[in-house]
Protein backbone atom coordinates (compact mmCIF):
# COMPACT_ATOMS: atom_id res chain seq x y z
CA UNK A 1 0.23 66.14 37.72
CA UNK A 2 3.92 65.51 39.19
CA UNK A 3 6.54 66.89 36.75
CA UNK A 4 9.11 64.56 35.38
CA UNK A 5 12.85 65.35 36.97
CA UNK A 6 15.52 65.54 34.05
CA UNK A 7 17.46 63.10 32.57
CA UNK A 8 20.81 63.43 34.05
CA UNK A 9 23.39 64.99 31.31
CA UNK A 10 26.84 64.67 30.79
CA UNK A 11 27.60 67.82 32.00
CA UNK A 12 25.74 66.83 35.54
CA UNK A 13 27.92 63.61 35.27
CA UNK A 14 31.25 65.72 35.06
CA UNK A 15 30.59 67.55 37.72
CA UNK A 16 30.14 64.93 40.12
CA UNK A 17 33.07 63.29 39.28
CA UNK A 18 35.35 66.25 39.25
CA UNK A 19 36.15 65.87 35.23
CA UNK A 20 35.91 67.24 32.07
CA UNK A 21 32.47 66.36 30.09
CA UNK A 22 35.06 64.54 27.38
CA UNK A 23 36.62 62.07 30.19
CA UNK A 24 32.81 61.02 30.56
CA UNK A 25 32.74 60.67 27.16
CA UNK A 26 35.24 58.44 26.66
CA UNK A 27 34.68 56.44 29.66
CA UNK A 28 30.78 56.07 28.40
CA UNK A 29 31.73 54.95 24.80
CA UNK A 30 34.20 52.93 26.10
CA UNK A 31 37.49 54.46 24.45
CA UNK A 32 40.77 54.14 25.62
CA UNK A 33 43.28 57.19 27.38
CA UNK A 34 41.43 57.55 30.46
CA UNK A 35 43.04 56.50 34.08
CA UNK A 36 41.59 53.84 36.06
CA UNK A 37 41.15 56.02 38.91
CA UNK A 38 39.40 58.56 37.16
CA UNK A 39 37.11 56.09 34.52
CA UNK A 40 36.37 54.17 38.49
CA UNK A 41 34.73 58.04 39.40
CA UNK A 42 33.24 58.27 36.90
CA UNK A 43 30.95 55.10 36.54
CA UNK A 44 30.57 55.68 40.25
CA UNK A 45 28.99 59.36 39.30
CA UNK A 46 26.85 57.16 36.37
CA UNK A 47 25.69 54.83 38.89
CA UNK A 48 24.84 57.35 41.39
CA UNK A 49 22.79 59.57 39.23
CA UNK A 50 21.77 56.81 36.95
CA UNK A 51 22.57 58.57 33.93
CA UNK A 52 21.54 56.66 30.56
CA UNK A 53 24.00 57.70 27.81
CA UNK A 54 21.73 58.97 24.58
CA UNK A 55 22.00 56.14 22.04
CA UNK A 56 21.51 58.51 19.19
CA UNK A 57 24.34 60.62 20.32
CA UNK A 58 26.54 57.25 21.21
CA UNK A 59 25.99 56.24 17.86
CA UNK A 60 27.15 59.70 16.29
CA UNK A 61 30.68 58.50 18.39
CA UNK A 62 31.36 55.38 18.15
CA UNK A 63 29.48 54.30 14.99
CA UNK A 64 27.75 51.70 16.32
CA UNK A 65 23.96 51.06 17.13
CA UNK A 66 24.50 47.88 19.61
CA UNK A 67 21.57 45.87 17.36
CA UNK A 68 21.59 43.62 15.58
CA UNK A 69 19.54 42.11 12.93
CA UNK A 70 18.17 38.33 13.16
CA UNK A 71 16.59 37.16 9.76
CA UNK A 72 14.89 34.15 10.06
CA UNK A 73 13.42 33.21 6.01
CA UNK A 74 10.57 31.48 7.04
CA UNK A 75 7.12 32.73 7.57
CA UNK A 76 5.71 33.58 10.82
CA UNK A 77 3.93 30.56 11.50
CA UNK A 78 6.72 28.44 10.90
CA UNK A 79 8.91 30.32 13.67
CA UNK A 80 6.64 30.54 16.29
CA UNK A 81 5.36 26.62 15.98
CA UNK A 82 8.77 24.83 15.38
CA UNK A 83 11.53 24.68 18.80
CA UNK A 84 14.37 24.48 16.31
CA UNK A 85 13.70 28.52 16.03
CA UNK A 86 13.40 29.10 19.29
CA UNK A 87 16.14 27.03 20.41
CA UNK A 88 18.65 29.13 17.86
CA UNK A 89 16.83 32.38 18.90
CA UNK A 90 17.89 31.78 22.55
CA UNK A 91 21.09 31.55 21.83
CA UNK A 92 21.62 34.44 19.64
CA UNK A 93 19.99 36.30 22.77
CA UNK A 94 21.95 35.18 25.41
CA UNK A 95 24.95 36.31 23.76
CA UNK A 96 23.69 39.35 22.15
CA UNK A 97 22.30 40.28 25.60
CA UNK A 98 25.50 39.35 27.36
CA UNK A 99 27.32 42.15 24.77
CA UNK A 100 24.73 44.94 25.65
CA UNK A 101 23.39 44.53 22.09
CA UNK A 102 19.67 44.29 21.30
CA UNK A 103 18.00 41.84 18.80
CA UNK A 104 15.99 43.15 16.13
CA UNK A 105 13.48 40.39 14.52
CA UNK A 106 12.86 40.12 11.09
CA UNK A 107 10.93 37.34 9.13
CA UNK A 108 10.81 36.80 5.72
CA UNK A 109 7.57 35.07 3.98
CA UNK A 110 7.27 36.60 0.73
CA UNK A 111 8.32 39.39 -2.24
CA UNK A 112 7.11 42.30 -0.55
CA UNK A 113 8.88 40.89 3.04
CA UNK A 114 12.14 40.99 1.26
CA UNK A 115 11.93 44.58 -0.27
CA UNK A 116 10.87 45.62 3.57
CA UNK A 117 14.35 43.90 5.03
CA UNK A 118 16.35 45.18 2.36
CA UNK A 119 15.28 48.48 2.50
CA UNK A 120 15.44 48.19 6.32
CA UNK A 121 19.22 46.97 6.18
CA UNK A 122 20.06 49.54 3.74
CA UNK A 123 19.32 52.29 6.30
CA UNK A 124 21.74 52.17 8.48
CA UNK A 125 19.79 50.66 11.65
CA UNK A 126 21.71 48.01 12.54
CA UNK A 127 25.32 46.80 12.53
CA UNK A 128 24.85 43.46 11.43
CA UNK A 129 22.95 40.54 10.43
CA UNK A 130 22.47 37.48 11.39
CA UNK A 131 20.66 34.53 8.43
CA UNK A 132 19.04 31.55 8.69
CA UNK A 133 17.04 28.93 7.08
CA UNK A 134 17.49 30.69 3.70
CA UNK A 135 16.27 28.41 0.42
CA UNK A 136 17.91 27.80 -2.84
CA UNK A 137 17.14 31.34 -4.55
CA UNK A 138 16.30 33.51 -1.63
CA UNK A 139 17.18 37.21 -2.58
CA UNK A 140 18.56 37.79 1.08
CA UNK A 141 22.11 37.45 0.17
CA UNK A 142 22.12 39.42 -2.57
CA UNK A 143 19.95 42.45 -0.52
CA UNK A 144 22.53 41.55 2.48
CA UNK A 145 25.62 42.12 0.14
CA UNK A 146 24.36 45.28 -1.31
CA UNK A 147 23.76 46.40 2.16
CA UNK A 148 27.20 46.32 3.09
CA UNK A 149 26.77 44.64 6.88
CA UNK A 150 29.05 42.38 8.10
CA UNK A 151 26.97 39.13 8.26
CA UNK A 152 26.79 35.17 9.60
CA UNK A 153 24.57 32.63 8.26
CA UNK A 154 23.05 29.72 9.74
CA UNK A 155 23.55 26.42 7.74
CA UNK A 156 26.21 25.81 5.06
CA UNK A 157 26.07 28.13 2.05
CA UNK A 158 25.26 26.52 -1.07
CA UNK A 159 23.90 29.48 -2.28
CA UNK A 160 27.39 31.30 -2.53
CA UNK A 161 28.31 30.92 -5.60
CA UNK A 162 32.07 29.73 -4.73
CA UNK A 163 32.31 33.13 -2.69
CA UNK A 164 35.14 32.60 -0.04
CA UNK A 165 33.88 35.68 2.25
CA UNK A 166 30.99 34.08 3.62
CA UNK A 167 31.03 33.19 7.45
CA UNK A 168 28.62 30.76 8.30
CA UNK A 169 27.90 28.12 11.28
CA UNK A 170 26.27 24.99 10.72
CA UNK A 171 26.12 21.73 12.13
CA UNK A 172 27.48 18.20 10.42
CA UNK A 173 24.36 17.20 9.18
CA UNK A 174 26.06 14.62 6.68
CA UNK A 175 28.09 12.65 9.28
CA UNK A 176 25.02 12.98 11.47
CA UNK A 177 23.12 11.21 8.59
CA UNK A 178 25.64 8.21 8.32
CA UNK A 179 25.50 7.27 11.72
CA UNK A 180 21.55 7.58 11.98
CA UNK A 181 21.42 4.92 9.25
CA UNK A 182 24.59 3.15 9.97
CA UNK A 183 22.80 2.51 13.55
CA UNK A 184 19.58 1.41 11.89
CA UNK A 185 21.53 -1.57 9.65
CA UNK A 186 23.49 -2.22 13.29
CA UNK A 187 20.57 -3.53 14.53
CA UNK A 188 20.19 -5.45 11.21
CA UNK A 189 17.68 -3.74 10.00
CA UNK A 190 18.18 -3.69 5.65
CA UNK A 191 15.10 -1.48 4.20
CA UNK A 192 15.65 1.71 5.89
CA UNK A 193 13.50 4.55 4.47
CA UNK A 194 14.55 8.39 4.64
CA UNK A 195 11.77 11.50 4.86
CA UNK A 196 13.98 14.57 3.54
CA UNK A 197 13.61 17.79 4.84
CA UNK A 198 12.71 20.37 2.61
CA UNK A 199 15.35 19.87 -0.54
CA UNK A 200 15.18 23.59 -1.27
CA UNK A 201 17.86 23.66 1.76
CA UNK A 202 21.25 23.21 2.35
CA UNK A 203 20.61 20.49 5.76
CA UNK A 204 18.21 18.97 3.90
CA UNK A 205 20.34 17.82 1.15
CA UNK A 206 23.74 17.25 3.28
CA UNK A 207 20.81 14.90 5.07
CA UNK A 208 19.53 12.52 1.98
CA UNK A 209 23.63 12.56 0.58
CA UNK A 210 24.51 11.34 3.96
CA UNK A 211 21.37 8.65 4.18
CA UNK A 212 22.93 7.47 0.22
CA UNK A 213 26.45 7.35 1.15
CA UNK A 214 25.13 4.95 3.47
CA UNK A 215 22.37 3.08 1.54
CA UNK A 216 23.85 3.27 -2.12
CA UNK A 217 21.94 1.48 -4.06
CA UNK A 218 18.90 1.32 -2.39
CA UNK A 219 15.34 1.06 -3.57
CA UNK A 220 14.78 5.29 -4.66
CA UNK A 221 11.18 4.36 -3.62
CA UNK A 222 12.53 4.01 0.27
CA UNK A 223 12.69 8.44 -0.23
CA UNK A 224 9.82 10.60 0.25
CA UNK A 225 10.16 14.24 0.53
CA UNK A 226 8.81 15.65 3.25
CA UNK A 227 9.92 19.91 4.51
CA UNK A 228 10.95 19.39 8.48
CA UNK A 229 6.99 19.24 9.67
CA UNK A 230 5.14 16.88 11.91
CA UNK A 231 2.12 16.91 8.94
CA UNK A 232 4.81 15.93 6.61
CA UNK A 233 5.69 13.03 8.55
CA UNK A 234 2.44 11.39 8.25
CA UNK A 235 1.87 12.43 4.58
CA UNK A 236 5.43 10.98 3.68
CA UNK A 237 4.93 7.71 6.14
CA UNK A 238 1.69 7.09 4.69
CA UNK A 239 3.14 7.07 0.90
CA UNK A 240 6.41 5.07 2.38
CA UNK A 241 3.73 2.50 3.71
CA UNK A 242 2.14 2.23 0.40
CA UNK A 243 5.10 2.11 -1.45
CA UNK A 244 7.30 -0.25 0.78
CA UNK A 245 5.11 -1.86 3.12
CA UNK A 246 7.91 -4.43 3.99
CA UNK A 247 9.90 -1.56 5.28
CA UNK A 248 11.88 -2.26 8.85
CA UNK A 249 13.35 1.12 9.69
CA UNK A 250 12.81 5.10 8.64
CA UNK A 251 15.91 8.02 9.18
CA UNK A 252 13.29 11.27 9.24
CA UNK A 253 15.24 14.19 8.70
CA UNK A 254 14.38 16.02 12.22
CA UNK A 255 12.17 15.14 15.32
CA UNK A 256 9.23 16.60 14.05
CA UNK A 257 8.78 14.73 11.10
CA UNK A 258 9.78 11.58 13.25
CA UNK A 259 6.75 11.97 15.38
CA UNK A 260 4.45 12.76 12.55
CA UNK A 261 5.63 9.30 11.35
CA UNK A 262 5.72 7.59 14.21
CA UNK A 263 2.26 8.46 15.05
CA UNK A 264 0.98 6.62 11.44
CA UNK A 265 3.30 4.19 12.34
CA UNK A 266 0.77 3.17 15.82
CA UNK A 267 -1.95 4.12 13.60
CA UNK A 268 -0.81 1.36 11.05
CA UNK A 269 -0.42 -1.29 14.08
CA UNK A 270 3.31 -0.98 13.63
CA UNK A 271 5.21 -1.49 16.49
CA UNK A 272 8.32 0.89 17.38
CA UNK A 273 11.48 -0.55 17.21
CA UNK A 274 9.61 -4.45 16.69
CA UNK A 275 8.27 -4.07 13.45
CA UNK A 276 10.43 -0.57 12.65
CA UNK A 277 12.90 1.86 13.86
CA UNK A 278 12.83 5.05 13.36
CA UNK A 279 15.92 7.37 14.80
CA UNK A 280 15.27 11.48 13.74
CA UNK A 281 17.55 14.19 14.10
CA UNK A 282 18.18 17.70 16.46
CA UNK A 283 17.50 15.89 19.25
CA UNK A 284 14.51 18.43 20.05
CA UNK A 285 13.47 18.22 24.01
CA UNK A 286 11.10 17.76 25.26
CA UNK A 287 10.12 16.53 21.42
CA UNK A 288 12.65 13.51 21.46
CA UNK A 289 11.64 12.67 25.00
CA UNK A 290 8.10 12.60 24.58
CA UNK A 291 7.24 10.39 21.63
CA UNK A 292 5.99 7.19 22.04
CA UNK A 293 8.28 5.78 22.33
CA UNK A 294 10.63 8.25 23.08
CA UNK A 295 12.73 8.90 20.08
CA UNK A 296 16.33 7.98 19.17
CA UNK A 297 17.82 10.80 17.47
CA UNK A 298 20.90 12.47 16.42
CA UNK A 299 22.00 15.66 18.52
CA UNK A 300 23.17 18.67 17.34
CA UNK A 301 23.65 21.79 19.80
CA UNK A 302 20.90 24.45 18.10
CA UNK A 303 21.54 26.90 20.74
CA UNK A 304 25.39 26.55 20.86
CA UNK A 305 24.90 27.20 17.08
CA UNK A 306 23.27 30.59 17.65
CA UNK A 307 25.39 31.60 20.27
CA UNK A 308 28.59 31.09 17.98
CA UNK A 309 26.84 32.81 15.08
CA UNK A 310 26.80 36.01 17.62
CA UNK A 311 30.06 35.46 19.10
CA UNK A 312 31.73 35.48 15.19
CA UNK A 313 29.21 38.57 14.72
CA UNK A 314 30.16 40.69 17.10
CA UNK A 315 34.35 39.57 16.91
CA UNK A 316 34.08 41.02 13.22
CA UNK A 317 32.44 43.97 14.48
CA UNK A 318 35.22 44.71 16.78
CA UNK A 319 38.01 44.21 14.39
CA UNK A 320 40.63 46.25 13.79
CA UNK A 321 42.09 46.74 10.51
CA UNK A 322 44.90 44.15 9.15
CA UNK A 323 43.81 41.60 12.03
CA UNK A 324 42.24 38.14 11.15
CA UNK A 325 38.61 38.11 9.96
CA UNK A 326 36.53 35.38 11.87
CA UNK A 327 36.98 32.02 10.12
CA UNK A 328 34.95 31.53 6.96
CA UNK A 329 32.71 28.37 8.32
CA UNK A 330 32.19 26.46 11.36
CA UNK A 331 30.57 23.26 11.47
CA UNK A 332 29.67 21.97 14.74
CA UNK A 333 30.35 18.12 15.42
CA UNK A 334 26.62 16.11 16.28
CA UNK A 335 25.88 12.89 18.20
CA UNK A 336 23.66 9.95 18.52
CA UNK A 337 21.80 10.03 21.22
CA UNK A 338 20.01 5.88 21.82
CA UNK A 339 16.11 5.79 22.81
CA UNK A 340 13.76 3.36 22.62
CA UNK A 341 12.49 3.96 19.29
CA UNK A 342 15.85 2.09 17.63
């Protein structure tokens, strides 16, 4: 058996760099009051004896764990089968990671998965959170307040209750919505059908109140719910079919549900944009690209979306008293991006 060498300490650190064990200290946790010349010795010492500072100990310091919790209220299945996920997980990472902070992962499906999270919050693990795709009545909020983390949602909060404190980031799905179905009638199409997303959410309903701004007065049978799935898609096309079959163009609520309908739509000997249009929305590659035909959509930036939910995080974890708190929503500006499929 070879015996392990020892960590490197502090101590081993110091005397490398010809300091005290405190200017390591400080240089490690980052505080302030130490000379460039010496704080330039001693990451050289660090780097030469690669010396990993204790994270428990760090902690003790500077009151920080560097992690982060990511709730995503959805169950498992659901994260690991839709790109919209992984495309906002990415970006949460690449700017957690770029902060030396690590991403903890925590799904939500049911009761019991709630009680775990809050009592996981509620321990001190973490220094933040991180929400999204929360329904109408999901307890995370309420476990989140009591919890006492700083924390920024995904998607607008209709949940709040009128609560000014909440920091969220979220894309304009409304405005997307009007010019989705503002393109559809500019190719003179008049019976444009909508598949919601799942109306339990917040995108969902900005969605179908942007398709109605557009299409007041329309036939209510031109709406079928459907809750952001390809399977969904079909189901919903099928009933639209049934109900409307002299329909000319459908606004689906996000790519996936697009495809789903636009592959009843072939099945139905419906041609894409001839006989009806169809224009989604995320603009989900390869998705978008890959539909046949490929799909006309409306764009919004998932990943940018993550990445600005971190950036807010971590700026309110590194305020100072009596300076501005991070803004208390961001909505993020989409486009249409023109396919064949309208």
């Amino acid at each position: 058996m070879t015996e392990t060498a020892p960590r490197p300490t502090l101590e081993a650190v110091a005397a490398r760099a010809g300091v005290s064990r405190a200017t390591v200290s400080r240089v490690v946790n980052g505080s302030e009051g130490v000379r460039e010349r010496l704080a330039e010795r001693v990451r050289r010492a660090v780097e030469e004896l690669g010396y990993v500072p204790n994270q428990a100990a760090r902690s003790l310091v500077t009151k920080r764990h560097d992690a982060v919790a990511v709730i995503v209220a959805e169950p498992e299945t659901r994260v690991f089968a839709d790109p919209f996920f992984a495309r906002q997980l990415r970006g949460i990472s690449k700017e957690l990671t770029a902060h030396d902070n690590q991403l903890v992962l925590l799904l939500t499906e049911d009761r019991d998965d709630h009680e775990r999270v809050g009592r996981y919050l509620a321990g001190g693990h973490v220094d933040g959170a991180l929400v999204f795709s929360l329904h109408i009545d999901d307890p995370l909020p309420g476990l989140i307040q009591r919890a006492g983390l700083p924390t920024v949602f995904g998607g607008r909060p209709d949940w709040s209750g009128g609560r000014g404190d909440v920091v969220y980031v979220d894309s304009d799905n409304r405005g997307g919505a009007r010019d989705a179905v503002r393109h559809l009638l500019g190719l003179g199409r008049s019976r444009v059908a909508h598949i919601t997303g799942a109306l339990d959410q917040a995108s969902a309903v900005d969605r179908l109140d942007g398709y109605r701004d557009v299409m007041a007065g329309a036939d209510p049978r031109l709406v079928v719910e459907g809750d952001f799935t390809a399977a969904s898609g079909e189901r919903a096309m099928r009933e639209l079919l049934g109900r409307c079959p002299g329909l000319d163009a459908v606004f689906a609520a996000n790519d996936l549900t697009a495809a789903g309908a636009l592959r009843v739509l072939r099945e139905h000997g419906r041609r894409v944009p001839e006989d009806v249009a169809v224009v989604g929305f995320d603009d989900m590659l390869p998705i978008a690209e890959q539909t046949e035909p490929p799909l006309t959509t409306v764009r919004q930036d998932i990943e940018e979306m993550g990445r600005l939910m971190a950036r807010l995080l971590l700026r309110e974890l590194d305020r100072t008293t009596g300076t501005d708190g991070p803004p208390s929503g961001v909505v993020l500006p989409t486009t249409l991006v023109r396919r064949a499929s309208a």
